[in-house]
C-alpha atoms as a PDB file:
ATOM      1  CA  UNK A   1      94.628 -30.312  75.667  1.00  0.00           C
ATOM      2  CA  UNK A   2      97.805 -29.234  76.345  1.00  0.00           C
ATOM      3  CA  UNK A   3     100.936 -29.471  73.784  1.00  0.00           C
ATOM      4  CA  UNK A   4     102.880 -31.999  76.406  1.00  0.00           C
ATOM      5  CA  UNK A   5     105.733 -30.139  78.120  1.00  0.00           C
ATOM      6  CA  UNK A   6     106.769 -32.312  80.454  1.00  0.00           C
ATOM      7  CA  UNK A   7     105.890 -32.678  84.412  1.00  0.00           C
ATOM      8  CA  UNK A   8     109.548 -31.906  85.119  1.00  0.00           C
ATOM      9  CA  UNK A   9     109.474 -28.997  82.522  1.00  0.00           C
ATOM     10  CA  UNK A  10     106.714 -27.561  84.110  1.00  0.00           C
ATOM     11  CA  UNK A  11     107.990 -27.755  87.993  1.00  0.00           C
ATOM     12  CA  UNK A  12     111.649 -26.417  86.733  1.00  0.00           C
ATOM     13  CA  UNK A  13     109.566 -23.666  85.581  1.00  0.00           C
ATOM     14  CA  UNK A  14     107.809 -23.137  88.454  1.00  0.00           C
ATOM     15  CA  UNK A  15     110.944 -23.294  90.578  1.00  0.00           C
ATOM     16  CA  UNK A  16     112.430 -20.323  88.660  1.00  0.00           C
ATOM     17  CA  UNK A  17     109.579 -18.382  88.831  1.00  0.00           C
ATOM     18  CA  UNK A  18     109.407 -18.590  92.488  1.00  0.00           C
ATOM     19  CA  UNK A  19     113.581 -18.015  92.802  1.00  0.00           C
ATOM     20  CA  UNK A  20     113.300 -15.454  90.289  1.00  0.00           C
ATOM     21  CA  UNK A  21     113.413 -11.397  91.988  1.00  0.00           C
ATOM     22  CA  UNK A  22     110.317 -10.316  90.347  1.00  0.00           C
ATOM     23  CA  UNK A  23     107.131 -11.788  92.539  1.00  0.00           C
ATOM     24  CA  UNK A  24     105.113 -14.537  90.901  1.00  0.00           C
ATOM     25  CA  UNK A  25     101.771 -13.536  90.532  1.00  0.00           C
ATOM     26  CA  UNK A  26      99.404 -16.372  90.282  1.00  0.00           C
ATOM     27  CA  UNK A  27      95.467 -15.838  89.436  1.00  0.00           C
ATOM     28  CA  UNK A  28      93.701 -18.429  91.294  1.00  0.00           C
ATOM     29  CA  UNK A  29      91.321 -20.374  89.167  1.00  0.00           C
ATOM     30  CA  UNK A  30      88.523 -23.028  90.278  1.00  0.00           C
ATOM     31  CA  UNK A  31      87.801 -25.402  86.998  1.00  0.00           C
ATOM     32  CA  UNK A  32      88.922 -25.422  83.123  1.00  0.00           C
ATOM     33  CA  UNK A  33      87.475 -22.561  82.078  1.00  0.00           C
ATOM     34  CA  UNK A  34      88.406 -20.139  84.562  1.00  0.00           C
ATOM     35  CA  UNK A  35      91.520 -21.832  83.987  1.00  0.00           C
ATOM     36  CA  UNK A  36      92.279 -21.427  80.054  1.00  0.00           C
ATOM     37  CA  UNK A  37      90.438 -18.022  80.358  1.00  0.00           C
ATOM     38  CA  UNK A  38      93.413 -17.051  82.682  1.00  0.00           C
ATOM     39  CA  UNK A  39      96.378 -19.048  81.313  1.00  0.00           C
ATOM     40  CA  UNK A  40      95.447 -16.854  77.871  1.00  0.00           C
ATOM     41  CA  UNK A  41      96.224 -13.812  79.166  1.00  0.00           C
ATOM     42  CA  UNK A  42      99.815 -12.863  78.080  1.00  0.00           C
ATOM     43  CA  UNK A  43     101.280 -11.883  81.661  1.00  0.00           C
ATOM     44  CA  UNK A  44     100.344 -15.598  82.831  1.00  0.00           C
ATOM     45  CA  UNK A  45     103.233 -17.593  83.906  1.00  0.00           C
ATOM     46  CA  UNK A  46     101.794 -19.975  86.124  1.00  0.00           C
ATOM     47  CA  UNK A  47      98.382 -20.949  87.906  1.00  0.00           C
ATOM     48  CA  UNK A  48      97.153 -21.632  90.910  1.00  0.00           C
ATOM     49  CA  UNK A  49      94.056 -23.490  92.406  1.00  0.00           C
ATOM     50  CA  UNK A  50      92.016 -22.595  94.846  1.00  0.00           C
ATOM     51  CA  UNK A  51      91.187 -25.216  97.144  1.00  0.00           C
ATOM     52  CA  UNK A  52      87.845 -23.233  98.641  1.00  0.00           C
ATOM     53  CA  UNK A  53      86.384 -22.216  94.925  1.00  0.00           C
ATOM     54  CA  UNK A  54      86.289 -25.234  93.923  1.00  0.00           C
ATOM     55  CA  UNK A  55      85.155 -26.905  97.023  1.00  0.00           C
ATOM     56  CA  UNK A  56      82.090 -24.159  96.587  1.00  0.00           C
ATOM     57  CA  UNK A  57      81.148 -25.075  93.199  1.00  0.00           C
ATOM     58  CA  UNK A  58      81.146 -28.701  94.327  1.00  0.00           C
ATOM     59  CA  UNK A  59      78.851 -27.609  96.645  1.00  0.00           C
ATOM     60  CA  UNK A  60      81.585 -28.736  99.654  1.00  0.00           C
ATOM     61  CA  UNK A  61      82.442 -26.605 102.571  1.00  0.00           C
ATOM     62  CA  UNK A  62      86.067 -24.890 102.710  1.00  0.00           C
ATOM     63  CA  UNK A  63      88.248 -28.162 103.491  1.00  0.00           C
ATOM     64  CA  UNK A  64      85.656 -30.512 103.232  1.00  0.00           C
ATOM     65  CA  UNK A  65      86.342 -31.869  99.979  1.00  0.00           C
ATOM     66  CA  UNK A  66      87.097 -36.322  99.599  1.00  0.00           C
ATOM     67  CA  UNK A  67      90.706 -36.766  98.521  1.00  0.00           C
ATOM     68  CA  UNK A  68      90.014 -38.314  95.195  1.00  0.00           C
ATOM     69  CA  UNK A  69      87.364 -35.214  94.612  1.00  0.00           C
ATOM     70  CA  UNK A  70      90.007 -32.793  95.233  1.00  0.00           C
ATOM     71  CA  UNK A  71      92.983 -34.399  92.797  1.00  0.00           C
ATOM     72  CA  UNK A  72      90.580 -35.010  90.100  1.00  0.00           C
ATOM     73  CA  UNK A  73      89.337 -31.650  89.932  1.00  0.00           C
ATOM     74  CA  UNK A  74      93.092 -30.131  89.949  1.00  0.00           C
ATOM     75  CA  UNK A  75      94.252 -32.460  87.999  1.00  0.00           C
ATOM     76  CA  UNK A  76      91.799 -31.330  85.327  1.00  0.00           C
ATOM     77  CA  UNK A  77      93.104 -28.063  85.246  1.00  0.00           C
ATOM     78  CA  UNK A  78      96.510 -29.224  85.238  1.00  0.00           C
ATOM     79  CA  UNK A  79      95.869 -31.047  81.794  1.00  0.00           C
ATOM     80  CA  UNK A  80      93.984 -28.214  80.458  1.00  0.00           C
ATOM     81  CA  UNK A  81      96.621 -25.621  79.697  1.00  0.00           C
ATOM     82  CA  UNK A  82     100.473 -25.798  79.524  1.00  0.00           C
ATOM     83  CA  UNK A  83     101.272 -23.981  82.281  1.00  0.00           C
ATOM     84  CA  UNK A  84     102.936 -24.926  85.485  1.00  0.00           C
ATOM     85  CA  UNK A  85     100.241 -25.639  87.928  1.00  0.00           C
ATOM     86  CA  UNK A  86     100.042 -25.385  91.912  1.00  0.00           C
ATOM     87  CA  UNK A  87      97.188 -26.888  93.638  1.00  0.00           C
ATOM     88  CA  UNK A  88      95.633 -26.040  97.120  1.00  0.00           C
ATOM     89  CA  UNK A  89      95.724 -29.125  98.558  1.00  0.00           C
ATOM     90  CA  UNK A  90      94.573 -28.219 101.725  1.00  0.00           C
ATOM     91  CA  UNK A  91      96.447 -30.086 104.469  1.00  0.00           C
ATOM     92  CA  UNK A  92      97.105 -32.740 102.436  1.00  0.00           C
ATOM     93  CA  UNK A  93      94.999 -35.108 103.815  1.00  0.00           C
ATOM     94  CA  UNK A  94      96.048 -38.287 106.060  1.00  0.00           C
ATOM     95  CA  UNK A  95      99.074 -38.993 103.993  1.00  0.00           C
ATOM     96  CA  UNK A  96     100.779 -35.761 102.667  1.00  0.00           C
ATOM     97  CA  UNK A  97     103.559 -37.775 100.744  1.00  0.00           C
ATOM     98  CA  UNK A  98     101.078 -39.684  99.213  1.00  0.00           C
ATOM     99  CA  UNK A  99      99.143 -37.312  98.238  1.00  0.00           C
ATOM    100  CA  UNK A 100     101.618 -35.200  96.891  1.00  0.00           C
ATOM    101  CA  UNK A 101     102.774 -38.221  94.810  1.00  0.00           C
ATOM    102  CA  UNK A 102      99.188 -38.696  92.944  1.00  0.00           C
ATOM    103  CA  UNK A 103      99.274 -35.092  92.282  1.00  0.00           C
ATOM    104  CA  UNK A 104     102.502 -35.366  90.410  1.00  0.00           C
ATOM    105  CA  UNK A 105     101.007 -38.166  88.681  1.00  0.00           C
ATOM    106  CA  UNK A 106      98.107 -35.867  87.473  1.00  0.00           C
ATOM    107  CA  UNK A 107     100.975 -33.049  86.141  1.00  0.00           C
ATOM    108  CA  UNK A 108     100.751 -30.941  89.172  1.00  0.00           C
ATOM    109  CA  UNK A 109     103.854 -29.539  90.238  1.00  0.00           C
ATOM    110  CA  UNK A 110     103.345 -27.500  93.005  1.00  0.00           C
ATOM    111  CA  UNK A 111     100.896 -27.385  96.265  1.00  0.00           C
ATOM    112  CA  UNK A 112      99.700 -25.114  98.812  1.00  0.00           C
ATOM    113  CA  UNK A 113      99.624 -27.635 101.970  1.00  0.00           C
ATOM    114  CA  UNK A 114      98.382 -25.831 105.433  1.00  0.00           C
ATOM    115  CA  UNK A 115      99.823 -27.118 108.907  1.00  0.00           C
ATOM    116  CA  UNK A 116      96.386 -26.045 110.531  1.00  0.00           C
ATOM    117  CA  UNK A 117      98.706 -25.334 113.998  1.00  0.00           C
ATOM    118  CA  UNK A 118      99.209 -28.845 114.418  1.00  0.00           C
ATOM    119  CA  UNK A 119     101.942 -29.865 116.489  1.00  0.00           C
ATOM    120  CA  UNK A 120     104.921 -28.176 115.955  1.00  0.00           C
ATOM    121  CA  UNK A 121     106.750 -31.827 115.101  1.00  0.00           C
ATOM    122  CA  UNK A 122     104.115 -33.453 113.293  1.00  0.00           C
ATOM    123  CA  UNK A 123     103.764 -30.584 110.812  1.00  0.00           C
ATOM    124  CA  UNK A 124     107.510 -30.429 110.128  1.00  0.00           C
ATOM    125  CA  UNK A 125     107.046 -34.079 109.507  1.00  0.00           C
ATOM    126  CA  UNK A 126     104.437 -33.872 107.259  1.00  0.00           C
ATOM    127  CA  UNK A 127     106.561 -30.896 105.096  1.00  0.00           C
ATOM    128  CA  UNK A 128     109.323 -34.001 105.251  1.00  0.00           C
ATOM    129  CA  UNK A 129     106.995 -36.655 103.820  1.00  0.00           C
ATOM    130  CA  UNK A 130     105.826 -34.265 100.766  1.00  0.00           C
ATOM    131  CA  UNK A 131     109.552 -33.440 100.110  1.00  0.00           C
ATOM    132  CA  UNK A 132     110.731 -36.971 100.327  1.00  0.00           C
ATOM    133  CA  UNK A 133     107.936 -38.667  98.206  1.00  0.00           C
ATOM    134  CA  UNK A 134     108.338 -35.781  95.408  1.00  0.00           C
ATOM    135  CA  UNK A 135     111.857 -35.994  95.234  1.00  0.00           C
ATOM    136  CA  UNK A 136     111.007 -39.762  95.179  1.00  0.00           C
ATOM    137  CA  UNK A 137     109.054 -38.801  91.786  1.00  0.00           C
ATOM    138  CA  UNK A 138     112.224 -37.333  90.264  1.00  0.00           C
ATOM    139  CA  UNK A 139     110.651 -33.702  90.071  1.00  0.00           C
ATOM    140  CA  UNK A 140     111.085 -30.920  91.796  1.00  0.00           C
ATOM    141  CA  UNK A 141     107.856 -30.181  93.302  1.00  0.00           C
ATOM    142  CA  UNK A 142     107.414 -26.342  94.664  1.00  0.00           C
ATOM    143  CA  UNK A 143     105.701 -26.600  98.138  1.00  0.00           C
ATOM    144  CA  UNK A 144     104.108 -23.844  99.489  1.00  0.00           C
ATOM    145  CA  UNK A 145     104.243 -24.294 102.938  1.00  0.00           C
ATOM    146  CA  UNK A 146     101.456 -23.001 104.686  1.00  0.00           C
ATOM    147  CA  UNK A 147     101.483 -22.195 108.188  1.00  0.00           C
ATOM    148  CA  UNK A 148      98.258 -20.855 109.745  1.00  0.00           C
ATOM    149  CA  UNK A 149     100.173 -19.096 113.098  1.00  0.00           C
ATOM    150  CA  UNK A 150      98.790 -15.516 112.243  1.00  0.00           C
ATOM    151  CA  UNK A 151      95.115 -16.688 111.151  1.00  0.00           C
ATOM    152  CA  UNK A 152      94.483 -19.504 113.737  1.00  0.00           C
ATOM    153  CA  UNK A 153      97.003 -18.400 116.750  1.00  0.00           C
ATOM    154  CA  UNK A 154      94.102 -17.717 119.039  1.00  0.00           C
ATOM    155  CA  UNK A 155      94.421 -14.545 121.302  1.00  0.00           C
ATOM    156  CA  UNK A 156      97.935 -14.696 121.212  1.00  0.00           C
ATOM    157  CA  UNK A 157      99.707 -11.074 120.520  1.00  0.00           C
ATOM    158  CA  UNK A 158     100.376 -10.566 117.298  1.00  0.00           C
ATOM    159  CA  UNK A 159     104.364 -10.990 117.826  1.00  0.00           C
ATOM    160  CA  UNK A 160     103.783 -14.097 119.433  1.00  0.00           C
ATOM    161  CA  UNK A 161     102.409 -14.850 116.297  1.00  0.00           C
ATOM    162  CA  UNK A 162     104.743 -13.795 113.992  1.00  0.00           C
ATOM    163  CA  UNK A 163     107.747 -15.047 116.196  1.00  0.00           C
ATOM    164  CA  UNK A 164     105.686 -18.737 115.775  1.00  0.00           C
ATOM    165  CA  UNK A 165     105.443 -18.365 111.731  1.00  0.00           C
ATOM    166  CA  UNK A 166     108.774 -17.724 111.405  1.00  0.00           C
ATOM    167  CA  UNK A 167     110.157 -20.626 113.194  1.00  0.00           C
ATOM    168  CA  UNK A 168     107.623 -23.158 111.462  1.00  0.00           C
ATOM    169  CA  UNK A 169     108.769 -21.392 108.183  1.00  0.00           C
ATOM    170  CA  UNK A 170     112.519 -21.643 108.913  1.00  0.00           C
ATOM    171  CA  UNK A 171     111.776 -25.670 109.647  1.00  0.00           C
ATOM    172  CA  UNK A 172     109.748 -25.883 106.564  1.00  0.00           C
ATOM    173  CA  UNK A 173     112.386 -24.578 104.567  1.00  0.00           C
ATOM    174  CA  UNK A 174     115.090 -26.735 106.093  1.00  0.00           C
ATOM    175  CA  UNK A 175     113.178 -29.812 105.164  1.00  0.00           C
ATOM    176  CA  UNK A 176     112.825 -28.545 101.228  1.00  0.00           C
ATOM    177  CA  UNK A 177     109.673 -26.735 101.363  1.00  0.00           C
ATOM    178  CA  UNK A 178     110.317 -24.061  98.031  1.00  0.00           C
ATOM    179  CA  UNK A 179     108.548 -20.751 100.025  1.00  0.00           C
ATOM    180  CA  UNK A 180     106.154 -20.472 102.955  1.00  0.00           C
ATOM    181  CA  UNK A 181     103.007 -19.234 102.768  1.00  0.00           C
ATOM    182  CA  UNK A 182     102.012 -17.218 105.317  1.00  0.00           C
ATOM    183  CA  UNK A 183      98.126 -15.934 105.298  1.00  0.00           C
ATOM    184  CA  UNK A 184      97.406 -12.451 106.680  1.00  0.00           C
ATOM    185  CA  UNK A 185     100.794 -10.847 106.359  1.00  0.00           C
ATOM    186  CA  UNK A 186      98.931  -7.779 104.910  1.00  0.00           C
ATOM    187  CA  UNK A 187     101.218  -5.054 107.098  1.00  0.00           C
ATOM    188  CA  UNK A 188     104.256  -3.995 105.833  1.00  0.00           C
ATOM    189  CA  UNK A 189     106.337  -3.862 109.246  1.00  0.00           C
ATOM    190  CA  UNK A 190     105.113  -7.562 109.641  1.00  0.00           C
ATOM    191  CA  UNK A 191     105.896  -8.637 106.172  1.00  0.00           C
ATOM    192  CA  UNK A 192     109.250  -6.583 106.579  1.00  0.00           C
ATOM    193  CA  UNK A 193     110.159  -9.184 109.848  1.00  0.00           C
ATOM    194  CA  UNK A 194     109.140 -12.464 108.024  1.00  0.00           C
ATOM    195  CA  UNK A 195     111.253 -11.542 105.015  1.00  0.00           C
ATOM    196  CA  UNK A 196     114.298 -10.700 107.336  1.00  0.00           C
ATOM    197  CA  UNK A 197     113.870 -13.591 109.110  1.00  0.00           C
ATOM    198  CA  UNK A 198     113.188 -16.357 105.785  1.00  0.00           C
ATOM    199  CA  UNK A 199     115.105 -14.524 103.738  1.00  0.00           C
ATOM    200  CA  UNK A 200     113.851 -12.898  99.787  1.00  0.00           C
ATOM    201  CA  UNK A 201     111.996 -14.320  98.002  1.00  0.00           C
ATOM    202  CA  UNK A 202     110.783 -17.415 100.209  1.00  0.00           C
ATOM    203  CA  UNK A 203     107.606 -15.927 101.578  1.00  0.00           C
ATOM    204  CA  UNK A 204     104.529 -16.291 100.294  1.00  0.00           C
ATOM    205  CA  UNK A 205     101.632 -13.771 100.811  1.00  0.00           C
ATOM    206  CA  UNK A 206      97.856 -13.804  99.984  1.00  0.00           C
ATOM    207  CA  UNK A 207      96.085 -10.726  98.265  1.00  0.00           C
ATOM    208  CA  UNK A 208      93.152 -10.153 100.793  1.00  0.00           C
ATOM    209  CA  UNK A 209      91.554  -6.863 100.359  1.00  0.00           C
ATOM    210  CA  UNK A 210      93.506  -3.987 102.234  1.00  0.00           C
ATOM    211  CA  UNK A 211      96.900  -5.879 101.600  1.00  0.00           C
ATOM    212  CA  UNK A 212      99.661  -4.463 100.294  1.00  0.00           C
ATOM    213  CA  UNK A 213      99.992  -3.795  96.471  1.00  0.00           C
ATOM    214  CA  UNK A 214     102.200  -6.719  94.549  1.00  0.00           C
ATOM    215  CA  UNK A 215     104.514  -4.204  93.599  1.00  0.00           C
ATOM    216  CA  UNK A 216     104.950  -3.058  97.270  1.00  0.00           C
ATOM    217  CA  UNK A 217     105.050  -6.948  98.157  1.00  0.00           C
ATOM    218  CA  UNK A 218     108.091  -7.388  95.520  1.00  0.00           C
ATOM    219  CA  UNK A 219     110.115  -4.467  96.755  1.00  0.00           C
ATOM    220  CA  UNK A 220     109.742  -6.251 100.240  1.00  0.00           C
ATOM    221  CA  UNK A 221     111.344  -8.965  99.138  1.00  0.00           C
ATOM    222  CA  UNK A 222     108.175 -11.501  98.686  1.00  0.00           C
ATOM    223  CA  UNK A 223     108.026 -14.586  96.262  1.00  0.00           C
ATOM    224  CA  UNK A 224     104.752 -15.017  95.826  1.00  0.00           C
ATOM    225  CA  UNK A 225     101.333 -13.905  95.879  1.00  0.00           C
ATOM    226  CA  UNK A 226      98.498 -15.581  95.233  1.00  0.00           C
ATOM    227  CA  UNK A 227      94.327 -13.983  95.879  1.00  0.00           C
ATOM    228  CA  UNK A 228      92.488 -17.083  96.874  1.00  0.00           C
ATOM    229  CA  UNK A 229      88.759 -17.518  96.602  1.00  0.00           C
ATOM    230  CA  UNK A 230      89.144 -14.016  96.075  1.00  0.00           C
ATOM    231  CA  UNK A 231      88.862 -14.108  92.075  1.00  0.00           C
ATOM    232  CA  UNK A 232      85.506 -16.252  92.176  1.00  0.00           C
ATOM    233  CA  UNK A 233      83.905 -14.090  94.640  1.00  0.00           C
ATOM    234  CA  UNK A 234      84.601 -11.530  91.918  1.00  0.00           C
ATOM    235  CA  UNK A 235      83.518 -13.637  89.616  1.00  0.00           C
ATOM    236  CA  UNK A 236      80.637 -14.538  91.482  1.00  0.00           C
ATOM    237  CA  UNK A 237      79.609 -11.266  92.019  1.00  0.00           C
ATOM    238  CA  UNK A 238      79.429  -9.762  88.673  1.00  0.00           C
ATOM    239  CA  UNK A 239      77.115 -13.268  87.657  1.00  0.00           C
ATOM    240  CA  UNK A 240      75.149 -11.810  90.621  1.00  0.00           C
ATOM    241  CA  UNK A 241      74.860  -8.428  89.090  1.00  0.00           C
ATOM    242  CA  UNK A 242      74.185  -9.952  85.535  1.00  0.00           C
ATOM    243  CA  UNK A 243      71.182 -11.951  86.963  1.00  0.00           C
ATOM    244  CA  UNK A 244      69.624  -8.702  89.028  1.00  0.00           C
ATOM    245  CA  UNK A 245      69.877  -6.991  85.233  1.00  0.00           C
ATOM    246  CA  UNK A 246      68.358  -9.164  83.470  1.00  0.00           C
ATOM    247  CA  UNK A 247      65.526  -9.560  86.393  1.00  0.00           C
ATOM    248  CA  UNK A 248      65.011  -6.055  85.448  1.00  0.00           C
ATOM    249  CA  UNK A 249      65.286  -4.807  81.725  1.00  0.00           C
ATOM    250  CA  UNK A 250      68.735  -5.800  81.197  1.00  0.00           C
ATOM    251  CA  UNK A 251      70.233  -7.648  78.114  1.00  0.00           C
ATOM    252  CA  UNK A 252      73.243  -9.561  77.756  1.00  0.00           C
ATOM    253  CA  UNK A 253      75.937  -6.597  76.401  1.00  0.00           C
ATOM    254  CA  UNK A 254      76.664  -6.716  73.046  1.00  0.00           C
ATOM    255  CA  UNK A 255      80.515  -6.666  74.086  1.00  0.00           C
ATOM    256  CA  UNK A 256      79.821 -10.182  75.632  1.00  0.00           C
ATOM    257  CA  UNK A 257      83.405 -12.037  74.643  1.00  0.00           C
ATOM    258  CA  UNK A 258      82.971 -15.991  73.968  1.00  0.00           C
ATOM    259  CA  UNK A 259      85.126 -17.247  76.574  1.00  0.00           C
ATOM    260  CA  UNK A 260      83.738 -20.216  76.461  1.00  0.00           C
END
């Protein structure tokens, strides 16, 4: 268990992290273990969930995880280290404030929440409901606004695109949101444009293979980046390669470490 720092504690924490001109790098974990393996590593300052991991290992689709599914396993992690945590709450279901406000309740103090291109009004709405009931909570909850115009914008040209994320992100940030996460900004000029027009250090980037470096993504002027179901796929992989090993003459390596 965790030594009790305090929700607030932990979202002030987060908040300066995410303000601070170094990016936040946050190793996306999917249950306890993954989680305390990664919050022991010295660099750790914060975690993050990933909404599709653990939607996988609950045998769910991407997105299609019940409400009460999706807090409990966050909140799990949450209580397992004493770290600020950030959960994917993927578009935070038919009551975003409400939500948001359980979450606190289970010491999470930041969220990834995705507008899925609705309506340009309803999803500013919804980025006002999550602001309103956390600062309703007394903390200051770090949203991660997510808007989807560069993944899900259709055959719309790419500055079309780009033009649309940036004026969703400018309302999301009006309304409170803490940085806006903006999925497949992986080119500089692109990432260059957002940051001009958001400002530093209030986007939020995603470490797909063939982005930039973080380093590169710091210098640029991001807050944030964050890799996804990226790290289980790893993850996943080298159990993969483990299994095909031992299917042959393999052994477990003698270098095995007792992570768990």
């Amino acid at each position: 268990m965790t030594s009790g720092t305090s929700t607030q504690d932990k979202a002030r924490t987060l908040q300066t992290l995410h303000q601070a001109p170094e990016i936040l790098r946050v190793v996306n974990v999917w249950d306890v273990i993954s989680a305390r393996t990664i919050a022991d590593l010295p660099e750790t300052r914060a975690l993050a969930t990933a909404g599709h991991s653990i939607a996988a290992s609950l045998g769910y689709p991407d997105g299609g995880m019940p409400l009460d599914t999706a807090l409990e396993a966050a909140g799990r992690i949450a209580q397992s280290v004493d770290l600020p945590v950030s959960a994917d709450l993927d578009d935070g279901y038919d009551e975003p404030g409400e939500t948001v406000r359980r979450a606190i309740g289970l010491g999470i103090v930041g969220a990834n929440v995705e507008d899925r291109m609705r309506p340009f009004d309803d999803a500013v709405a919804r980025v006002r409901a999550i602001v309103r009931a956390a600062e309703a909570e007394g903390v200051p909850f770090q949203l991660n606004a997510r808007t989807d115009a560069l993944l899900r914008g259709g055959d719309a040209p790419i500055d079309e695109r780009i033009e649309e994320a940036i004026r969703r992100g400018r309302a999301f940030l009006d309304e409170g949101a803490a940085v806006v996460f903006v999925p497949g900004a992986i080119q500089r000029a692109h990432v260059e444009r957002i940051v001009e027009a958001l400002g530093r250090g209030k986007l939020s980037v995603i470490g797909f293979p063939g982005a930039l470096p973080a380093k590169e993504y710091e210098q640029l002027g991001v807050a944030r980046i964050s890799y996804g179901p990226l790290t289980q796929r790893v993850a996943l992989r080298a159990l993969r390669d483990l299994g095909t090993s031992l299917y042959g003459d393999g052994v477990i390596p003698d270098d095995t470490p007792e992570l768990n």
